[in-house]
Protein backbone atom coordinates (compact mmCIF):
# COMPACT_ATOMS: atom_id res chain seq x y z
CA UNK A 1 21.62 -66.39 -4.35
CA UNK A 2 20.95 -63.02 -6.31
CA UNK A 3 22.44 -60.23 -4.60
CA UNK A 4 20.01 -57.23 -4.80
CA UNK A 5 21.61 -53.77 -4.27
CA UNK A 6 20.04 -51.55 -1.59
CA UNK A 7 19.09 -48.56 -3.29
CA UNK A 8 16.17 -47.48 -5.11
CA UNK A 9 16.01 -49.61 -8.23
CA UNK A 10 16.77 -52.46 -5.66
CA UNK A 11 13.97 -51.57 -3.63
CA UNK A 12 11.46 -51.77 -6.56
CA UNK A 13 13.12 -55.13 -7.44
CA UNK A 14 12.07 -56.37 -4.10
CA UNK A 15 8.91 -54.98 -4.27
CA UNK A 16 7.80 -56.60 -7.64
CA UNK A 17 9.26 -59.78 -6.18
CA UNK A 18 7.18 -59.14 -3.00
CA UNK A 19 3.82 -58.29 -5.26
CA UNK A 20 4.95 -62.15 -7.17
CA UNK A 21 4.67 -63.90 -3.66
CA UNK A 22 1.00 -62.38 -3.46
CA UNK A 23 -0.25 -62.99 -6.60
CA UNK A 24 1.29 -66.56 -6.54
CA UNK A 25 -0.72 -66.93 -3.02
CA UNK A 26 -3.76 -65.80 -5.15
CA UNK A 27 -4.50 -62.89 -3.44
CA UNK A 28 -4.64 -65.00 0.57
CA UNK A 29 -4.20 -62.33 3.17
CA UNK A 30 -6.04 -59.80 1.80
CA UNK A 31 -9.81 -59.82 3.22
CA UNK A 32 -10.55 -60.31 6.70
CA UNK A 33 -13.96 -59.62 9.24
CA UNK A 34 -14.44 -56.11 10.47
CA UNK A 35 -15.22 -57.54 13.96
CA UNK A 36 -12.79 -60.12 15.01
CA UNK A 37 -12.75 -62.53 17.79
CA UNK A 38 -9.37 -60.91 19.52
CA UNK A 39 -8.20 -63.07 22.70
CA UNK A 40 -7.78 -61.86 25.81
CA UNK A 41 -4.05 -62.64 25.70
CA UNK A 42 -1.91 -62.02 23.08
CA UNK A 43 -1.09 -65.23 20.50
CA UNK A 44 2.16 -65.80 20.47
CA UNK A 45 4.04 -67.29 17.04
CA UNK A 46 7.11 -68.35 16.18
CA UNK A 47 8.07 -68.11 12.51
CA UNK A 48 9.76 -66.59 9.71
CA UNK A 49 8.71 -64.60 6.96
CA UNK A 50 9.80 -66.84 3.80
CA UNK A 51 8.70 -70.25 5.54
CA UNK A 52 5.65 -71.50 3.33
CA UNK A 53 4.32 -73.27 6.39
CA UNK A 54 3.99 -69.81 8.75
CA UNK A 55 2.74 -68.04 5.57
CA UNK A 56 0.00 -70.19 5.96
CA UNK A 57 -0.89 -69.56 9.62
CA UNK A 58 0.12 -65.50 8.86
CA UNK A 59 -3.11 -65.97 5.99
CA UNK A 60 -5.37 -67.05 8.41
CA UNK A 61 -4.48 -64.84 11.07
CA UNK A 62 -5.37 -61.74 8.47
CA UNK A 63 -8.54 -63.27 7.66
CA UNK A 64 -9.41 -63.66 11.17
CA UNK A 65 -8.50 -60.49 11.62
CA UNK A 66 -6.42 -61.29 15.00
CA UNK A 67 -3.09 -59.24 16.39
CA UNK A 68 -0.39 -61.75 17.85
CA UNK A 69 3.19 -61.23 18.93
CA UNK A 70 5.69 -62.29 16.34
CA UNK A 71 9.13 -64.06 17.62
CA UNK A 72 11.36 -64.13 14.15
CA UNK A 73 12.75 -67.43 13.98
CA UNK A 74 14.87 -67.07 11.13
CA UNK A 75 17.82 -69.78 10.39
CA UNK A 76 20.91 -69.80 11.98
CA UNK A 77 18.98 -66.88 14.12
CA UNK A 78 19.38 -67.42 18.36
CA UNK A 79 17.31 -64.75 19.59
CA UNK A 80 13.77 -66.58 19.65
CA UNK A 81 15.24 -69.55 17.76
CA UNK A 82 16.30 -70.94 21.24
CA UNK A 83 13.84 -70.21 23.11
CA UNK A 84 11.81 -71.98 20.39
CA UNK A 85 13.38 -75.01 20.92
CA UNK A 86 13.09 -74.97 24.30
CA UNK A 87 9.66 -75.16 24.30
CA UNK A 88 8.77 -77.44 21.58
CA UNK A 89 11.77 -79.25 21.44
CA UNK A 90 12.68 -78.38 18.01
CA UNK A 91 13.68 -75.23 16.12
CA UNK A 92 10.34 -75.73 14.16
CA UNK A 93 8.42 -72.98 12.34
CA UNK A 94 5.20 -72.19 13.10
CA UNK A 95 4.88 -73.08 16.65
CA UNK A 96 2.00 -71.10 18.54
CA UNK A 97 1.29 -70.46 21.97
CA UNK A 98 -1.76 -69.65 22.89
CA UNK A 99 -2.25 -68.96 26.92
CA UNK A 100 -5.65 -68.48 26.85
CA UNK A 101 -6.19 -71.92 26.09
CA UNK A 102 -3.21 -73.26 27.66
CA UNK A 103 -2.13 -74.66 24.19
CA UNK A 104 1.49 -74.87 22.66
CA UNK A 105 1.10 -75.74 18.81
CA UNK A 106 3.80 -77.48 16.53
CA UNK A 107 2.31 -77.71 12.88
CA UNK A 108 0.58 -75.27 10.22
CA UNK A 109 -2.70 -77.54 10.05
CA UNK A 110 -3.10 -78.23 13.60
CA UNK A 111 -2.50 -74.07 14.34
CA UNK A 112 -5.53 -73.05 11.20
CA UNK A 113 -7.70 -75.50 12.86
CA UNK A 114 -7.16 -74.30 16.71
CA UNK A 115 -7.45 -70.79 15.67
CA UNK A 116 -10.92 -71.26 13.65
CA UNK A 117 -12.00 -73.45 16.53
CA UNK A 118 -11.65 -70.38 18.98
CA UNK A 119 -11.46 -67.44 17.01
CA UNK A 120 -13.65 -67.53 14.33
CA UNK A 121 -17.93 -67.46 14.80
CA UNK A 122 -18.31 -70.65 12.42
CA UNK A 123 -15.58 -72.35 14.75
CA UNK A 124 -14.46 -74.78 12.01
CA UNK A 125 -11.86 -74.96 9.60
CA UNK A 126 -13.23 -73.92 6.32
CA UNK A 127 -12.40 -76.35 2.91
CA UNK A 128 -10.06 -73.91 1.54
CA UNK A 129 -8.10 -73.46 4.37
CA UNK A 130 -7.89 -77.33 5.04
CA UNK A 131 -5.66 -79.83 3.29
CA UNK A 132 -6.18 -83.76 3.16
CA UNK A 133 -4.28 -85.61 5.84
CA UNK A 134 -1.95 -87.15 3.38
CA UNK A 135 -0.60 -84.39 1.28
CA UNK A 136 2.14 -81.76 1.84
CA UNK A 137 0.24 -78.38 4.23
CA UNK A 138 2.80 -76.34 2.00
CA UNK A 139 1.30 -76.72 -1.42
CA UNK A 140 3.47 -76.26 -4.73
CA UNK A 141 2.43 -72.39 -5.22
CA UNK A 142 3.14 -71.71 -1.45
CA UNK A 143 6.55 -73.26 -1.89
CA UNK A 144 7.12 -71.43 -5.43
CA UNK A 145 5.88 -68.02 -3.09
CA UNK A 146 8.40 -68.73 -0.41
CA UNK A 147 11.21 -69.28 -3.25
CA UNK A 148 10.73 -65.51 -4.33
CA UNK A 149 11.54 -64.47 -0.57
CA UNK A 150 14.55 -66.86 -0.27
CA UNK A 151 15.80 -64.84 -2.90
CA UNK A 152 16.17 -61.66 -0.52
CA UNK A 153 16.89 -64.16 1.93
CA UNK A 154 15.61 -66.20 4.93
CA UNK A 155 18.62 -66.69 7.21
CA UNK A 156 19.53 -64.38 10.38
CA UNK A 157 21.31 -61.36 8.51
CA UNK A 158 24.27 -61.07 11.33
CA UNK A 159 23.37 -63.37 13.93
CA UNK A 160 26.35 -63.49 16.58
CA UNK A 161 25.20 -59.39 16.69
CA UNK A 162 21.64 -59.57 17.03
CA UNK A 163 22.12 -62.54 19.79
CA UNK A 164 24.53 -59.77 21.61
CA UNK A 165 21.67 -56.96 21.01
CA UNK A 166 18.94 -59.08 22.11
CA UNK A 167 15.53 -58.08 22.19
CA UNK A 168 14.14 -54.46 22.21
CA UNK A 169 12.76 -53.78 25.81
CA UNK A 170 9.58 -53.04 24.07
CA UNK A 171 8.21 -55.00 20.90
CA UNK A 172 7.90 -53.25 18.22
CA UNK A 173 3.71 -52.38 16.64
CA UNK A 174 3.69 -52.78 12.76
CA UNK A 175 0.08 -52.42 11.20
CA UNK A 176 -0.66 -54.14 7.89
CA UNK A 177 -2.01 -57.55 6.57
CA UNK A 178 -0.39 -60.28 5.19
CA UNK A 179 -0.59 -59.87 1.47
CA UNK A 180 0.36 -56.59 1.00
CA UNK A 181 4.04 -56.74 -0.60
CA UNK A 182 5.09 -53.31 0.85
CA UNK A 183 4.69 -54.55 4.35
CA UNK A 184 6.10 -58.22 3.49
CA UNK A 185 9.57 -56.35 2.82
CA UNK A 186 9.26 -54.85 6.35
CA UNK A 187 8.26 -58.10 7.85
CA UNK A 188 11.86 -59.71 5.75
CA UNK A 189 13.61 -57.03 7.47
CA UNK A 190 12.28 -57.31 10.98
CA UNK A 191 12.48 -61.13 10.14
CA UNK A 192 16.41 -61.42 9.56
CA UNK A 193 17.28 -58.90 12.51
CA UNK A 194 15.33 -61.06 14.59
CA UNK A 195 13.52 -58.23 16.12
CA UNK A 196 10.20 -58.97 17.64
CA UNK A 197 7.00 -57.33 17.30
CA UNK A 198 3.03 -57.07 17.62
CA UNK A 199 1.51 -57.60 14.16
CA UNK A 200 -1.42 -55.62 13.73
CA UNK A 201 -3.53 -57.25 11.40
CA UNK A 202 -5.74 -54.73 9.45
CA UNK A 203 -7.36 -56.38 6.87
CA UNK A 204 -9.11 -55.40 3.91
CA UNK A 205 -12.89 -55.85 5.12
CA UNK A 206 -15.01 -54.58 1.97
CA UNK A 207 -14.22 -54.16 -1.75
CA UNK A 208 -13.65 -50.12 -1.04
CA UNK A 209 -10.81 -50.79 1.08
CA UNK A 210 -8.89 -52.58 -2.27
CA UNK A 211 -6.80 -50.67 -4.18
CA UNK A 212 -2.81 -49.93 -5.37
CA UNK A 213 -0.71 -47.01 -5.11
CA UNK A 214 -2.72 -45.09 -2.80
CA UNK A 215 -5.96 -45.36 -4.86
CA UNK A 216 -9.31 -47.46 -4.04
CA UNK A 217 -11.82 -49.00 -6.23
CA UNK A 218 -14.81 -46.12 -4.52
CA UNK A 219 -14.92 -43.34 -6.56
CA UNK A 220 -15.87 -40.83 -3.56
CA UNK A 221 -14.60 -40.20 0.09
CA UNK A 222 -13.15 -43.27 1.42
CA UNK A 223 -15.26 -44.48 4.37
CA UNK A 224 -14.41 -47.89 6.90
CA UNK A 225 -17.31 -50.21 8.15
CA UNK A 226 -18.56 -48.69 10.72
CA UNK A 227 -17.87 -50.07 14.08
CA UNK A 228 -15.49 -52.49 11.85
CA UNK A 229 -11.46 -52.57 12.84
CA UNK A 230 -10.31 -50.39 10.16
CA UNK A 231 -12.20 -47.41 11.86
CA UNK A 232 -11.20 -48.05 15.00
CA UNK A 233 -7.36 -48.05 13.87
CA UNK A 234 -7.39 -45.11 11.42
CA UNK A 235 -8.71 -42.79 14.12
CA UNK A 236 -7.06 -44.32 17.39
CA UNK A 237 -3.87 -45.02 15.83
CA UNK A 238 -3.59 -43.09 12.81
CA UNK A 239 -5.29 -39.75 13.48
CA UNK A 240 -7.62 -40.64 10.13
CA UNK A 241 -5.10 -41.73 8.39
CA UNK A 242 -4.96 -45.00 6.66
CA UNK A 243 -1.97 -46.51 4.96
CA UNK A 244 0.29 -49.42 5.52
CA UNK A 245 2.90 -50.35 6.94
CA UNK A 246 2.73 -48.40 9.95
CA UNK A 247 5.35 -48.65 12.37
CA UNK A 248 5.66 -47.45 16.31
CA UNK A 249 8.95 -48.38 18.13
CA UNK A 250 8.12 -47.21 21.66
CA UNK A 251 11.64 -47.30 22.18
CA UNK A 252 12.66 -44.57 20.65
CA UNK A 253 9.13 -43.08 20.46
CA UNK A 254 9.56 -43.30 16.43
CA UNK A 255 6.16 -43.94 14.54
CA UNK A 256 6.74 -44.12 10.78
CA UNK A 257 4.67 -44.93 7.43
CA UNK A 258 6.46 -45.80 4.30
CA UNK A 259 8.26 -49.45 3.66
CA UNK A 260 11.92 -47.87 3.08
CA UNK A 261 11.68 -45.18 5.26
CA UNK A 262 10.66 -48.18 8.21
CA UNK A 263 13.32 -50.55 6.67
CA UNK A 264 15.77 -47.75 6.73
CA UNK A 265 15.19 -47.19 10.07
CA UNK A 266 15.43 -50.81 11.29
CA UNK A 267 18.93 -51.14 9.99
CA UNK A 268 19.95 -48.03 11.56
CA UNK A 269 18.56 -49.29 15.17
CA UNK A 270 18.71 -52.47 14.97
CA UNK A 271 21.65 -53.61 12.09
């Protein structure tokens, strides 16, 4: 496995290799609706960040727009990675539970379709997010996507430690959407420290909201959809700010923007 230094021409290593795994995914994760179907109670999914199977589910989630508690399974990982087997009898990633439908989950295809049976307004599984019964749910790109993760890896980074740390008395918040590569390297990072969180999934919900490096396609004063989730967040949770990732760690009252600065600050906690 390459061994990437941690320091700044690492970091822009990763991210290049994080902005591959997006473009590979052609562009999945991106767009979602401004006015999601949000459950009462919070989804609850067990995966890791490198596994082309809960990349998948993570897709859908952003296009449904829908929050959900992550529980890093990573391998060799024990601090969700039991529990997971526990109850689904396997250390199998993704595995959702869902308590508002009293459903537990084992399988990417059978997740998509539950969560566009309850949470979208169609309430079916659209073609492009289906895949015929007898081929592989983790196509060839997906695969080639999660093979430019595994090279910043996809194992528990120390796990006998993290099991001994356990979980924060609070989860983590992180705000961003799936395909963005600056918040997949926080997700890695989060990911091998096994450190659980609420993703916040604030997806891009009209062409204005695209853009790189702090710039967007509109040429004038950025505004959200009105009424849409991207409002909502940049003035309740961002006081009109909007930029991702965003991190609060209510246990130590931290809230953060920037990926290094929040990946800095994981290692330091959490490491």
């Amino acid at each position: 496995m390459m061994i990437i230094p941690n320091n700044a021409i690492g970091f822009k290593i990763k991210s290049l290799q994080a902005t591959t795994s997006t473009l590979l995914r052609g562009g999945r994760g991106n767009m979602g609706t401004p006015t999601p179907m949000q459950p009462e109670e919070s989804l609850v999914l067990y995966e890791f960040e490198a596994c082309p199977y809960s990349r998948r589910v993570r897709e859908v989630m952003t296009h449904l727009n829908l929050d959900y508690e992550s529980c890093p399974s990573p391998h060799r990982g024990h601090v969700y990675r039991d529990e997971l087997k526990k109850l689904s009898g396997k250390k199998q990633v993704p595995f959702l539970v869902d308590e508002n439908t009293d459903d537990k989950i084992l399988d990417s295809q059978a997740i998509i379709d539950h969560l566009f049976a309850h949470y979208s307004k169609k309430g079916s599984t659209p073609d492009k997010y289906q895949q015929p019964s007898d081929e592989d749910n983790a196509t060839l790109i997906n695969k080639a996507a999660s093979v430019v993760s595994m090279m910043r890896g996809v194992k528990a980074a120390h796990p006998k430690k993290n099991k001994a740390r356990g979980k924060p008395d609070e989860p983590l918040h992180l705000y961003g959407f799936e395909a963005s590569p600056f918040c997949r390297l926080v997700r890695e990072k989060l990911s091998t420290l096994e450190v659980g969180y609420i993703n916040h999934n604030v997806a891009r919900e009209q062409i204005e909201d695209i853009g790189v490096f702090g710039k967007r396609l509109n040429l004038g004063k950025y505004e959200p959809i009105k009424g849409g989730k991207r409002e909502r967040i940049m003035n309740e949770e961002m006081n009109g700010k909007l930029q991702f990732p965003y991190l609060i760690d209510p246990n130590t009252d931290t809230e953060m923007f920037e990926s290094q600065d929040i990946i800095d600050y994981l290692v330091k906690t959490y490491g």
